[in-house]
PDB file of N, CA and C in Angstrom:
ATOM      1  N   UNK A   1       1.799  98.794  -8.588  1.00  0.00           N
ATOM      2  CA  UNK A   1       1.812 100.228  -8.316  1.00  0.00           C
ATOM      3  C   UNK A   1       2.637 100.961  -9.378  1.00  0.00           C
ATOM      4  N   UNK A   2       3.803 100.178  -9.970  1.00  0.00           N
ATOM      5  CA  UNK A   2       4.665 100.703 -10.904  1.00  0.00           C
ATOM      6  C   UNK A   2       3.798 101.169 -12.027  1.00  0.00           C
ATOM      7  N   UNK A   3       3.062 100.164 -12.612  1.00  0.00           N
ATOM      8  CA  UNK A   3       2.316 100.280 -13.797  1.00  0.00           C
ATOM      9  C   UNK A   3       1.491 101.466 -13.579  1.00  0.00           C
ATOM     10  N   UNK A   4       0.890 101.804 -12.527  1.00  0.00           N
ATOM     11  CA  UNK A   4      -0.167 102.597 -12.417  1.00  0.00           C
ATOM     12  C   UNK A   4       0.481 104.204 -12.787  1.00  0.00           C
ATOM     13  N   UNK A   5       1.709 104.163 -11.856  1.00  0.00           N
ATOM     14  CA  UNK A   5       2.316 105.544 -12.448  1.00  0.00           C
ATOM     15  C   UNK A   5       2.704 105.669 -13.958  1.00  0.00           C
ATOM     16  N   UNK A   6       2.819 104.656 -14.746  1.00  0.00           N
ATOM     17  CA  UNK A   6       3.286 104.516 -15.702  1.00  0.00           C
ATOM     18  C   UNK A   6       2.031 104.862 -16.875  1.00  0.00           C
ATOM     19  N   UNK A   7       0.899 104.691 -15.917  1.00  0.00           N
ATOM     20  CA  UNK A   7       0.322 104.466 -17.174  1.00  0.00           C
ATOM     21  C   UNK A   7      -0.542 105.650 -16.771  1.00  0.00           C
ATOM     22  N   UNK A   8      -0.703 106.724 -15.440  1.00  0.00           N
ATOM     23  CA  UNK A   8      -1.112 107.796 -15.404  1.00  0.00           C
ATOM     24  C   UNK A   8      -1.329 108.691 -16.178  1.00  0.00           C
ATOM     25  N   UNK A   9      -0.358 108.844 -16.831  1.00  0.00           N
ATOM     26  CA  UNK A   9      -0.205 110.255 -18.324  1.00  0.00           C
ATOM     27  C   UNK A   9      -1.542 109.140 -19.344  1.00  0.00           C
ATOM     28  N   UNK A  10      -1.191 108.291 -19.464  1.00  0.00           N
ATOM     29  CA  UNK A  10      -2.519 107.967 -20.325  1.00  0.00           C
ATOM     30  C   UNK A  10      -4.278 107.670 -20.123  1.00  0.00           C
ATOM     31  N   UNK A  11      -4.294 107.483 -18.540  1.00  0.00           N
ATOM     32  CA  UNK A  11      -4.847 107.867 -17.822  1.00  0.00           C
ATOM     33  C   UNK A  11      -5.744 109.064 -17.855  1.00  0.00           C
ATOM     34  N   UNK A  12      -4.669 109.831 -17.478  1.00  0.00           N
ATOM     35  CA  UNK A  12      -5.006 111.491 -17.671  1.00  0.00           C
ATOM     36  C   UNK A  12      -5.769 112.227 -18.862  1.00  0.00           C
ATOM     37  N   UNK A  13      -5.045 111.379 -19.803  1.00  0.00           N
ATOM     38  CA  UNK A  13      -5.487 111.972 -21.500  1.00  0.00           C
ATOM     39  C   UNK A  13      -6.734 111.385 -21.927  1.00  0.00           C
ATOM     40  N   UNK A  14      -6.843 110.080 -21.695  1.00  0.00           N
ATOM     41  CA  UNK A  14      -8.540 110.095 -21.775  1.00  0.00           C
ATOM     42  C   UNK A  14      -9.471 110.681 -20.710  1.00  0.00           C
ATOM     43  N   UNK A  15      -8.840 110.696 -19.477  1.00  0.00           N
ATOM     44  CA  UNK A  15     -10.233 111.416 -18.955  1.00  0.00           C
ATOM     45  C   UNK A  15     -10.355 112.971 -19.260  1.00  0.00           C
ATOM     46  N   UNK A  16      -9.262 113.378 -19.699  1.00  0.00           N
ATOM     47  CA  UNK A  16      -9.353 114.710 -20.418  1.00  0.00           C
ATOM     48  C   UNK A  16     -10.639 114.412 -21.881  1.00  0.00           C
ATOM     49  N   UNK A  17     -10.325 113.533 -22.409  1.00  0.00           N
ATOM     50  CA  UNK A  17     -10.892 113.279 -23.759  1.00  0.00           C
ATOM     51  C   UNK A  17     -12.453 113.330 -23.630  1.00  0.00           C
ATOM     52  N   UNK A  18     -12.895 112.335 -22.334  1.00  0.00           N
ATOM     53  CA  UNK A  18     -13.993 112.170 -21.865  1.00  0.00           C
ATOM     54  C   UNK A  18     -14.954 113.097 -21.322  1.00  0.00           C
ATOM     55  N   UNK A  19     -14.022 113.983 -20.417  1.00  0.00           N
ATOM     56  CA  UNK A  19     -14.726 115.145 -19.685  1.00  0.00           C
ATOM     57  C   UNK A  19     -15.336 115.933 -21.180  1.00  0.00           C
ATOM     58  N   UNK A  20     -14.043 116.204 -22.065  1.00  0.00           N
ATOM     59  CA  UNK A  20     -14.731 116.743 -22.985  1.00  0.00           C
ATOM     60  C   UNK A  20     -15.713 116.445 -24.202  1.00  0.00           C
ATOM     61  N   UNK A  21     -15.937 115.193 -24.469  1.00  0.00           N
ATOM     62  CA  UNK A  21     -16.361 114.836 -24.945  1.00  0.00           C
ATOM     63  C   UNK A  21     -18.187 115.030 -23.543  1.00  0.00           C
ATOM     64  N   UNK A  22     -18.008 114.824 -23.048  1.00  0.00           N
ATOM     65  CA  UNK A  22     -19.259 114.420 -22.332  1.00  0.00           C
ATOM     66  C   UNK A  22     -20.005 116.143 -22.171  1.00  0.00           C
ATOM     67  N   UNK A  23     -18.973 117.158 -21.581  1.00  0.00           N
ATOM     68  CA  UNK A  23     -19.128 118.462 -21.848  1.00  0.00           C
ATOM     69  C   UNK A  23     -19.758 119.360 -23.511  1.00  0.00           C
ATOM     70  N   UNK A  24     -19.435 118.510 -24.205  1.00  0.00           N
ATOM     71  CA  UNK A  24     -20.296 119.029 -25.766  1.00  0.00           C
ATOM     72  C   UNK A  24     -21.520 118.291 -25.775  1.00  0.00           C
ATOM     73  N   UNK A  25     -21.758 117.086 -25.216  1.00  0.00           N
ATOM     74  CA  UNK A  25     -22.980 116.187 -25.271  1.00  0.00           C
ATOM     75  C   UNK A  25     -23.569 117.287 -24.146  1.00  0.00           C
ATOM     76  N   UNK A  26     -23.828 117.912 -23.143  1.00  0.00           N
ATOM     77  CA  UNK A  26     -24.216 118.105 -22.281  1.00  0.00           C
ATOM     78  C   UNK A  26     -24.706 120.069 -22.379  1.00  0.00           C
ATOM     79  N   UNK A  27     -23.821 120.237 -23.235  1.00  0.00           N
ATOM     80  CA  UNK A  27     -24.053 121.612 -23.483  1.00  0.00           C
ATOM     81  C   UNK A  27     -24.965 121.471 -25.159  1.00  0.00           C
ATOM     82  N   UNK A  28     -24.996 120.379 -25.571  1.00  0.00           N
ATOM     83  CA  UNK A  28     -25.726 120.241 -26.972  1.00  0.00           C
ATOM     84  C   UNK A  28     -27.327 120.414 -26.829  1.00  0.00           C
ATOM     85  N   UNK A  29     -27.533 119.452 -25.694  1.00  0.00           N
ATOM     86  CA  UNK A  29     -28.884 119.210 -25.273  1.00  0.00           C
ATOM     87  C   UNK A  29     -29.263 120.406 -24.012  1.00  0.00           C
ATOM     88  N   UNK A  30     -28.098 121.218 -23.469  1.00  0.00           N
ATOM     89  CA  UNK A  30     -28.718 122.257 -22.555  1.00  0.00           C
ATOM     90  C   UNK A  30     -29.248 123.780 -23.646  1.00  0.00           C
ATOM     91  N   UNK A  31     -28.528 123.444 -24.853  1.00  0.00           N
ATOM     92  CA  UNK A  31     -28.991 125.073 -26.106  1.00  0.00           C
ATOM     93  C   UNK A  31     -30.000 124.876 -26.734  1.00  0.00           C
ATOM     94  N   UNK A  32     -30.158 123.257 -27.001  1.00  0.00           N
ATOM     95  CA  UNK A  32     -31.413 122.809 -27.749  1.00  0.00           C
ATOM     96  C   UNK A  32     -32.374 122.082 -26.375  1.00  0.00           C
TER      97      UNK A  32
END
């Protein structure tokens, strides 16, 4: 459980990375 809080903040930052990353794939193919 320790690790998990520990490793939350990094956690966090890729699924930040991901959402956005998946959000430009998704708006690429909704303009074209």
């Amino acid at each position: 459980m320790k690790n998990l809080v520990l490793n939350f903040p990094l956690l966090a930052t890729y699924t930040k990375i991901f959402m956005n990353y998946t959000y430009k794939i998704i708006c690429k193919y909704s303009c074209f």
